[in-house]
N, C-alpha and C. Protein backbone atom coordinates (compact mmCIF):
# COMPACT_ATOMS: atom_id res chain seq x y z
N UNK A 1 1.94 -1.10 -22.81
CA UNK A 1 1.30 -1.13 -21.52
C UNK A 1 -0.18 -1.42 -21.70
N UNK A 2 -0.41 -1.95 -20.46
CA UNK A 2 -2.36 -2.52 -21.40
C UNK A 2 -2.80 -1.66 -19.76
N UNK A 3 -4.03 -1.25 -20.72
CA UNK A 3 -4.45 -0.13 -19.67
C UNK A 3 -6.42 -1.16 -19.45
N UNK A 4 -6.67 -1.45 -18.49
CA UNK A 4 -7.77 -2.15 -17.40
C UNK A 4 -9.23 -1.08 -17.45
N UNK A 5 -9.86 -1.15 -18.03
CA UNK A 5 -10.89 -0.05 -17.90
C UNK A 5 -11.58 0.04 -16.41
N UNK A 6 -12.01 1.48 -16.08
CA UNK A 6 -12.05 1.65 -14.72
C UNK A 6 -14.03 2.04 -15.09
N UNK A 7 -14.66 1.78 -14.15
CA UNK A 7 -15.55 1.83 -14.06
C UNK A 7 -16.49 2.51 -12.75
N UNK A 8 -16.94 4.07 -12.91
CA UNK A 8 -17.59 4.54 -11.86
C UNK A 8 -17.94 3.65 -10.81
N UNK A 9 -17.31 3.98 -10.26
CA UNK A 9 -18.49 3.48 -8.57
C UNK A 9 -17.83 1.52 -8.45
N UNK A 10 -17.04 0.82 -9.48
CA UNK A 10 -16.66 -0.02 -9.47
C UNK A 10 -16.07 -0.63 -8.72
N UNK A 11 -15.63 -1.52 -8.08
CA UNK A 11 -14.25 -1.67 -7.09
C UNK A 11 -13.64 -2.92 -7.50
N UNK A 12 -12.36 -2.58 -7.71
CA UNK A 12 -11.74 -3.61 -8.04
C UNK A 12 -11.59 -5.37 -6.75
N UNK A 13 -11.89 -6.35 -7.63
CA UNK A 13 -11.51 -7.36 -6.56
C UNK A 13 -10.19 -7.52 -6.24
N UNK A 14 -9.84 -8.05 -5.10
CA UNK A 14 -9.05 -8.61 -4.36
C UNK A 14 -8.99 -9.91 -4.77
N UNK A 15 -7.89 -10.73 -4.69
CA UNK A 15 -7.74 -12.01 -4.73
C UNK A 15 -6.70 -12.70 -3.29
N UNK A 16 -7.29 -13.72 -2.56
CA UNK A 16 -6.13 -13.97 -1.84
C UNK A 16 -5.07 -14.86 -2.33
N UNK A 17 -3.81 -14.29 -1.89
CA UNK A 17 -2.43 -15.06 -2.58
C UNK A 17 -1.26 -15.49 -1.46
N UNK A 18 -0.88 -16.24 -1.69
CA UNK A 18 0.54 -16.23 -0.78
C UNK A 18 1.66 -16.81 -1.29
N UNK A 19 2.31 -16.01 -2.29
CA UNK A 19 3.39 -16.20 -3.57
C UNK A 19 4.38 -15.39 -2.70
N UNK A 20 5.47 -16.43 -3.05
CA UNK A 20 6.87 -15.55 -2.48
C UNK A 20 7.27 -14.93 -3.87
N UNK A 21 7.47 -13.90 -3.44
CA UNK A 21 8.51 -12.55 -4.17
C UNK A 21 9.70 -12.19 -4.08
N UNK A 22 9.91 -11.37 -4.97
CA UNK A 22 10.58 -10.24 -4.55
C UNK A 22 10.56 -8.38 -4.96
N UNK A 23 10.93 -8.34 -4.55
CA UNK A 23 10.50 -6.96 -3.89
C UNK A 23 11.43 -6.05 -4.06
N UNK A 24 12.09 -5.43 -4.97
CA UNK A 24 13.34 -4.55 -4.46
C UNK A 24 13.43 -2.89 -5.04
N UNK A 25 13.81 -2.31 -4.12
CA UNK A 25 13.52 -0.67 -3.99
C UNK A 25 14.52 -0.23 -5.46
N UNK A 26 13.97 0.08 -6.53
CA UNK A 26 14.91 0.71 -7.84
C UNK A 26 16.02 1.75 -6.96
N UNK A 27 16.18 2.24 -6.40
CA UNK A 27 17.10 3.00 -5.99
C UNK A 27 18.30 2.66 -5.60
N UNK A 28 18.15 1.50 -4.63
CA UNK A 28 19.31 0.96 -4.42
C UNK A 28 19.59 -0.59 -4.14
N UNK A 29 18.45 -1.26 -4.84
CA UNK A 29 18.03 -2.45 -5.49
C UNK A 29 18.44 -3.23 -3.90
N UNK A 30 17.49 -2.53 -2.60
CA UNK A 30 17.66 -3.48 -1.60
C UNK A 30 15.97 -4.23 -1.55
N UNK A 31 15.89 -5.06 -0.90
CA UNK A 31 14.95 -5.99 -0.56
C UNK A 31 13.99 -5.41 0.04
N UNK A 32 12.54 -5.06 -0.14
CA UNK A 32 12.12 -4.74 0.94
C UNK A 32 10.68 -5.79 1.44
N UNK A 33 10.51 -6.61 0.71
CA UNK A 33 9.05 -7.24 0.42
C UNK A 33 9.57 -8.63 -0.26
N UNK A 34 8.65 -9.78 0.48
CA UNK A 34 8.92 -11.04 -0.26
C UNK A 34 7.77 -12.19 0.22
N UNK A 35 6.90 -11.48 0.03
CA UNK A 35 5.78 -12.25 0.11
C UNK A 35 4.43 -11.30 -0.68
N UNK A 36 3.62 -11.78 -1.43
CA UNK A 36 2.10 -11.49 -2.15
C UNK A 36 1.53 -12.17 -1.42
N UNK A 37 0.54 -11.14 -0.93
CA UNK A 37 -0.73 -11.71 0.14
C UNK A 37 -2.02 -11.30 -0.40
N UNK A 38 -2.41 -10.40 -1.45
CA UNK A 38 -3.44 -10.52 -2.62
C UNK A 38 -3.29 -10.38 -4.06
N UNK A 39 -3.61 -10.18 -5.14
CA UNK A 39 -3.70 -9.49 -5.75
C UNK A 39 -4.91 -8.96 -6.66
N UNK A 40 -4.99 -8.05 -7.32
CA UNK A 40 -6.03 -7.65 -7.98
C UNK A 40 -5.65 -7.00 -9.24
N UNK A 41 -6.44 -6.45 -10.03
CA UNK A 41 -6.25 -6.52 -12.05
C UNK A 41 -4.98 -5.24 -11.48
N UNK A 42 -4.85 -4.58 -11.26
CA UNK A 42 -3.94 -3.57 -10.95
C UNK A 42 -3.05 -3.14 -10.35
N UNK A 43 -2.64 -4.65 -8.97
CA UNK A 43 -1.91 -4.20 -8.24
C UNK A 43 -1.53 -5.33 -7.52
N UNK A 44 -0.91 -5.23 -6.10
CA UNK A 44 -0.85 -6.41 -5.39
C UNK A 44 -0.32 -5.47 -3.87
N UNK A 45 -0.66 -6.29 -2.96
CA UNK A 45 -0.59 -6.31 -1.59
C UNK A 45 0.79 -6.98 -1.17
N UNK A 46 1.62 -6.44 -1.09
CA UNK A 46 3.26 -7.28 -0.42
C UNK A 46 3.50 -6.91 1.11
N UNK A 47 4.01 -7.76 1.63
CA UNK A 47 4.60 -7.70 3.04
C UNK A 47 5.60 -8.68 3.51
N UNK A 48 5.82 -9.04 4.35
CA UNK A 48 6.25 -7.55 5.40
C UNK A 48 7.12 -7.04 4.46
N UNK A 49 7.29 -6.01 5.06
CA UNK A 49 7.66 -4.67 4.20
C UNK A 49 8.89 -4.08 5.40
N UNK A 50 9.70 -3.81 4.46
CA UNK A 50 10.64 -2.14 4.72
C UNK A 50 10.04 -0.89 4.36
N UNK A 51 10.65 0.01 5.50
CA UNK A 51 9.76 1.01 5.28
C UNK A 51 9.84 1.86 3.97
N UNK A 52 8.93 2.03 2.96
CA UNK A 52 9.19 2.56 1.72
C UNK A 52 8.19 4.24 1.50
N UNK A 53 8.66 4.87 0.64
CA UNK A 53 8.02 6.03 0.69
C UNK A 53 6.93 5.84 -0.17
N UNK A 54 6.13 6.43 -0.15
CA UNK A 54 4.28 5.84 -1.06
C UNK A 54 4.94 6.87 -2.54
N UNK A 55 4.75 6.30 -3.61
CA UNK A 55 5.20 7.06 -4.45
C UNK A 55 6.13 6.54 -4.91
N UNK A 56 7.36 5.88 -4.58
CA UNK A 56 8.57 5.12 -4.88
C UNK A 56 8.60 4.00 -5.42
N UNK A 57 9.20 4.42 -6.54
CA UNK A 57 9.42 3.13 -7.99
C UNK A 57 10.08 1.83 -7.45
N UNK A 58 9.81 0.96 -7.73
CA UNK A 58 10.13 -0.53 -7.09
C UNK A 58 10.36 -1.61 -8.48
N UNK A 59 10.72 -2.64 -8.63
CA UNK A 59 10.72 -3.64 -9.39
C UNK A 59 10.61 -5.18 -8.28
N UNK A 60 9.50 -5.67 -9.06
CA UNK A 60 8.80 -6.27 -8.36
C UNK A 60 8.84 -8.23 -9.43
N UNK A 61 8.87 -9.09 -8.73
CA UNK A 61 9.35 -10.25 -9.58
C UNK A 61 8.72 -11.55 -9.26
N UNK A 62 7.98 -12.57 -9.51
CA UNK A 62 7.79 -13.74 -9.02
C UNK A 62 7.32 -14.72 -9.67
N UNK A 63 7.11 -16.40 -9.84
CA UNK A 63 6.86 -16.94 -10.89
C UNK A 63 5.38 -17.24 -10.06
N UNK A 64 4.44 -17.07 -11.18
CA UNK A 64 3.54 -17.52 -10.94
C UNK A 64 2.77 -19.19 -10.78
N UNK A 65 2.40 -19.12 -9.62
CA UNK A 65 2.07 -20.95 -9.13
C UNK A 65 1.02 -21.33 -10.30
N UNK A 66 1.62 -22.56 -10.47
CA UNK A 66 1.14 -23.48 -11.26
C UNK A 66 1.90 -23.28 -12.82
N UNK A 67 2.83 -22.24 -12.81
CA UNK A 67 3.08 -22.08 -14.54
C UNK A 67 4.68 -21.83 -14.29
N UNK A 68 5.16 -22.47 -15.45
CA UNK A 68 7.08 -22.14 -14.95
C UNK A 68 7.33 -20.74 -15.67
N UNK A 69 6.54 -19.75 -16.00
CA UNK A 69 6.59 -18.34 -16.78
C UNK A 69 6.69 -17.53 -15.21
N UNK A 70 7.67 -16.23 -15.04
CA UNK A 70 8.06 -15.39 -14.16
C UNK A 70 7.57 -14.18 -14.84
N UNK A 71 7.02 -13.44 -13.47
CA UNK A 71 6.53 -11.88 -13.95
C UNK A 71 7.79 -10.94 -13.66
N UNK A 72 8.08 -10.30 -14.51
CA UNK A 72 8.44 -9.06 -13.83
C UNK A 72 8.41 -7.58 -14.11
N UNK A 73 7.97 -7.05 -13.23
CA UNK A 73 7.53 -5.64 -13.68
C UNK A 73 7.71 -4.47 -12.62
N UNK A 74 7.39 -3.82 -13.36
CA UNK A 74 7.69 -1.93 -12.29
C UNK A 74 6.75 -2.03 -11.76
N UNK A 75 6.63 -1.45 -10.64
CA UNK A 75 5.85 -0.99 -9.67
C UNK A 75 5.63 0.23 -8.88
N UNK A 76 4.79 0.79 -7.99
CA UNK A 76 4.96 1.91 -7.77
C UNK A 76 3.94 1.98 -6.53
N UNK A 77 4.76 2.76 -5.16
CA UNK A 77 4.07 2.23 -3.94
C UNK A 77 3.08 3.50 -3.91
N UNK A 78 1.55 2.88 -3.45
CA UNK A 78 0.53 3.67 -3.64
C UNK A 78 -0.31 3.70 -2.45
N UNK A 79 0.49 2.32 -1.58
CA UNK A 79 -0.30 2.54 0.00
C UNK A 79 0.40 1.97 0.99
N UNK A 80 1.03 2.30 2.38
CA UNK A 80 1.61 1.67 3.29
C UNK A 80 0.59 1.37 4.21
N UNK A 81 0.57 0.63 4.56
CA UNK A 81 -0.19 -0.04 5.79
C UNK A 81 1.03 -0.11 6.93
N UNK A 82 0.69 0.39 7.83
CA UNK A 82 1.73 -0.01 9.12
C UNK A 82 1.30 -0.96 10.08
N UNK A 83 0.06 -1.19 9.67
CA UNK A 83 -0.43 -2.29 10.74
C UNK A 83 -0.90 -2.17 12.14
N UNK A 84 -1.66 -0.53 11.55
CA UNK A 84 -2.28 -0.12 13.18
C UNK A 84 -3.63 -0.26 13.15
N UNK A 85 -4.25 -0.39 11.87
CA UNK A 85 -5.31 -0.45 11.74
C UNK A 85 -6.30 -1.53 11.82
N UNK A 86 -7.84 -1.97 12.93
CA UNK A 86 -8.05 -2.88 13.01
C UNK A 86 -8.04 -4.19 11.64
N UNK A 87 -7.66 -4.56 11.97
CA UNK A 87 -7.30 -5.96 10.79
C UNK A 87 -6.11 -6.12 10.03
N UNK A 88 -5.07 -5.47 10.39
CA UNK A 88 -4.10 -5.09 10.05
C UNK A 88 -3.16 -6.11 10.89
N UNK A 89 -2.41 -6.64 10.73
CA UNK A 89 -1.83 -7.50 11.43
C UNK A 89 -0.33 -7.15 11.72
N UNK A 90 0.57 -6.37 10.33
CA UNK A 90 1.77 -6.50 9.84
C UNK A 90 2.27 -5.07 8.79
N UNK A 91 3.26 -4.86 9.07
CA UNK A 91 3.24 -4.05 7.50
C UNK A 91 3.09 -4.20 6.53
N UNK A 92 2.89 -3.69 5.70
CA UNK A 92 2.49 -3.96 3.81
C UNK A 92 2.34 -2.76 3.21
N UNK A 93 2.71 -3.39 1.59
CA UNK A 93 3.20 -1.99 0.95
C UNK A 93 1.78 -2.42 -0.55
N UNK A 94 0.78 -1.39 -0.54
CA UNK A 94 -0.15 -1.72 -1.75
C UNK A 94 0.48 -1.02 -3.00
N UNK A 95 1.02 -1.83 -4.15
CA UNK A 95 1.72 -1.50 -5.23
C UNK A 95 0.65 -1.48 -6.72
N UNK A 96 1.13 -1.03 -7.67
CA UNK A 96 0.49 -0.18 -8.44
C UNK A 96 1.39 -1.03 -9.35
N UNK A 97 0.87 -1.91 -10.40
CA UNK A 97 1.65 -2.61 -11.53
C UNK A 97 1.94 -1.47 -12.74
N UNK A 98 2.98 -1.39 -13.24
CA UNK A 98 3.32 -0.18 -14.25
C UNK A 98 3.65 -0.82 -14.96
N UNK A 99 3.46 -0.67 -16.53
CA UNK A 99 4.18 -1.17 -17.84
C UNK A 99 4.14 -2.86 -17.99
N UNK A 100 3.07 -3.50 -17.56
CA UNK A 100 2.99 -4.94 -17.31
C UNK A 100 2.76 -5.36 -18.93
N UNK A 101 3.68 -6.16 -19.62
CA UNK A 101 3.24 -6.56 -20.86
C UNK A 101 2.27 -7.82 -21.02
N UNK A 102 1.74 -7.38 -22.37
CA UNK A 102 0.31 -8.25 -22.73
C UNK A 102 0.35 -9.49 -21.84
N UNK A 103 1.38 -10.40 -22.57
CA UNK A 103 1.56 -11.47 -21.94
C UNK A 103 1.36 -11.78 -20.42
N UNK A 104 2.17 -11.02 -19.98
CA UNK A 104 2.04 -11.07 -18.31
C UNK A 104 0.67 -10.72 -17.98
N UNK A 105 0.18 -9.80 -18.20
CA UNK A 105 -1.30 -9.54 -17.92
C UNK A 105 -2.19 -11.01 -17.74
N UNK A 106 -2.03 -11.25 -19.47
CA UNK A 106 -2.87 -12.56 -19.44
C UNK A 106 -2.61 -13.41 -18.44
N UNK A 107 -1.12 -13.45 -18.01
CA UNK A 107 -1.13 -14.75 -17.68
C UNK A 107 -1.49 -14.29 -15.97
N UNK A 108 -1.26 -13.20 -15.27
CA UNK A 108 -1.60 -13.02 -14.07
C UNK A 108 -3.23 -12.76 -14.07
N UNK A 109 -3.94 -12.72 -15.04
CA UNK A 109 -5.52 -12.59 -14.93
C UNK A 109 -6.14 -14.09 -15.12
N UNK A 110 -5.21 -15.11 -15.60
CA UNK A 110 -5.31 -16.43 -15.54
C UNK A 110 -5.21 -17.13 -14.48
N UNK A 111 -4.14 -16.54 -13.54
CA UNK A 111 -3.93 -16.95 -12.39
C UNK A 111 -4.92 -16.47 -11.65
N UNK A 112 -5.39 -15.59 -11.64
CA UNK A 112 -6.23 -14.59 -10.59
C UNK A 112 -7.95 -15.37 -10.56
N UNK A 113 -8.05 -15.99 -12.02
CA UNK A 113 -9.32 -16.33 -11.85
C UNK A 113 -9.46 -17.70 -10.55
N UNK A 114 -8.30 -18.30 -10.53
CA UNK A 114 -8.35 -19.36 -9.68
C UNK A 114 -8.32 -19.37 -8.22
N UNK A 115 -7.84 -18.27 -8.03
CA UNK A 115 -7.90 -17.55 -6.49
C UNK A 115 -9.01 -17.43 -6.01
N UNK A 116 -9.83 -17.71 -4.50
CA UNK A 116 -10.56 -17.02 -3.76
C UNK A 116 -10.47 -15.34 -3.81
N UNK A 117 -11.87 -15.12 -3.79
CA UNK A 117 -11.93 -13.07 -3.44
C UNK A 117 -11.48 -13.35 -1.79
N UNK A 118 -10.78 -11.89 -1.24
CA UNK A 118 -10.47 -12.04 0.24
C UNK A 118 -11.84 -11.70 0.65
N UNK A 119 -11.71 -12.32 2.41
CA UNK A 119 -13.15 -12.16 2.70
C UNK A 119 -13.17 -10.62 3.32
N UNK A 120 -14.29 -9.91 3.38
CA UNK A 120 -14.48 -8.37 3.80
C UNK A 120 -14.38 -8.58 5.43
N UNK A 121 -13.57 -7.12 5.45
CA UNK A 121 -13.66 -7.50 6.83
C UNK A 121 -14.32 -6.20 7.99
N UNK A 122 -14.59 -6.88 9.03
CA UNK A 122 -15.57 -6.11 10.02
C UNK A 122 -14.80 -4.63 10.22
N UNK A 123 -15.94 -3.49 9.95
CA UNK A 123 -15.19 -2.10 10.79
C UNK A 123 -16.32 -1.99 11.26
N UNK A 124 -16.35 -0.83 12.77
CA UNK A 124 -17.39 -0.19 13.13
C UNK A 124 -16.83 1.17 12.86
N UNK A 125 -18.37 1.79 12.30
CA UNK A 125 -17.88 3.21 11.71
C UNK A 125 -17.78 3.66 13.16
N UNK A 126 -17.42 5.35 12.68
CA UNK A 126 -17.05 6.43 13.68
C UNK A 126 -18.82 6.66 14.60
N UNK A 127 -19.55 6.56 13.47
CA UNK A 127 -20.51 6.91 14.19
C UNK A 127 -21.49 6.16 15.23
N UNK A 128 -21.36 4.88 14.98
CA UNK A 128 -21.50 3.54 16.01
C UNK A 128 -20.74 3.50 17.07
N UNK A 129 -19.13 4.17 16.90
CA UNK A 129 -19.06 3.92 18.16
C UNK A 129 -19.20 5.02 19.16
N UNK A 130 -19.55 6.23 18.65
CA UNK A 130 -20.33 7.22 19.15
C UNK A 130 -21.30 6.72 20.18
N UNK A 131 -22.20 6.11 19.34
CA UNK A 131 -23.61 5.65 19.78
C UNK A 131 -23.31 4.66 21.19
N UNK A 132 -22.86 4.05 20.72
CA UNK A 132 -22.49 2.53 21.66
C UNK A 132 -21.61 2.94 23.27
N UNK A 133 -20.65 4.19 23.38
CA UNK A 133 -20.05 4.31 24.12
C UNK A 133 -20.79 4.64 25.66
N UNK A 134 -22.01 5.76 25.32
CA UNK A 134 -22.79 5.52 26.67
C UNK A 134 -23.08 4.41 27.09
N UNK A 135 -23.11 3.16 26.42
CA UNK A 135 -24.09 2.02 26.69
C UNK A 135 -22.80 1.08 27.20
N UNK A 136 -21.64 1.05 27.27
CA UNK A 136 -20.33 0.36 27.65
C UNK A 136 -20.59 0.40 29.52
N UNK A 137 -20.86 1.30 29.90
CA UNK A 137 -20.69 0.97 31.65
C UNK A 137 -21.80 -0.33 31.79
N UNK A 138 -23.33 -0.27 30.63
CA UNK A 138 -24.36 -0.72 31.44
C UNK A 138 -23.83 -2.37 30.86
N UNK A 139 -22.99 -2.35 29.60
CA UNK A 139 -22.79 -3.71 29.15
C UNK A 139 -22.22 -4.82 30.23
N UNK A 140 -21.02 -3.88 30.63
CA UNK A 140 -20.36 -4.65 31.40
C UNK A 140 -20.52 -4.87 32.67
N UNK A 141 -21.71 -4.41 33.54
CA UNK A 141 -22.27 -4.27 34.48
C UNK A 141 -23.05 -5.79 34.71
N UNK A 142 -23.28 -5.93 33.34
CA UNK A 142 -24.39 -6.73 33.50
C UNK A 142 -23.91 -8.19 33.20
């Protein structure tokens, strides 16, 4: 297993992707995910999604564009998105790559360099919209 050094205060990048997958729940090897919509040194973003429990072992599979070499590896769900959240469009399941050998590493950090970073996207904190809410009658007034 090749272990990614983590770095205080660091944040891992994002890459945008749109690789068909697959996706299937170790338990009872059904489908739940078949599309990569980022990835990053540790993980990847899949959707749409079945509903999966955060925590739940997965095996996860796809050939990477531009190379006829196929990944496949364990996985392990570490974030559901349900898609309520502004920018959220859809469900998605954020997975956790487990036991990825050398090889594969290289070759998905090869791929990754060629990808765009995703672009950041707009929140207004809690406390802006605090601020802003008296000022909503005079906005629209005007």
């Amino acid at each position: 297993m090749v272990s990614i050094p983590r770095y205080a205060g660091a944040r891992l990048i994002r890459r945008t992707a749109r690789v068909a997958c697959q996706v299937v729940r170790l338990r009872d090897f059904r489908l739940v995910a078949d599309c990569i919509q980022n990835v990053s040194d540790g993980g990847l973003l899949v959707g749409p999604a079945d509903p999966v429990l955060t925590g739940e072992p997965l095996v996860v599979s796809f050939q990477v564009p531009g190379f006829s070499d196929w990944i496949d590896a364990e996985a392990v769900v570490r974030r559901v998105a349900h898609g309520r959240r502004p920018g959220e469009t859809r469900r998605a399941l954020g997975l956790q790559l487990v036991d990825l050998d050398d090889y594969s590493q290289r070759l998905l950090m090869s791929y990754m360099r060629r990808l765009p970073p995703v672009p950041p996207s707009y929140r207004v904190s809690a406390g802006w919209q605090q601020r802003l809410r008296p000022l909503a009658p005079r906005l629209h007034a005007a």
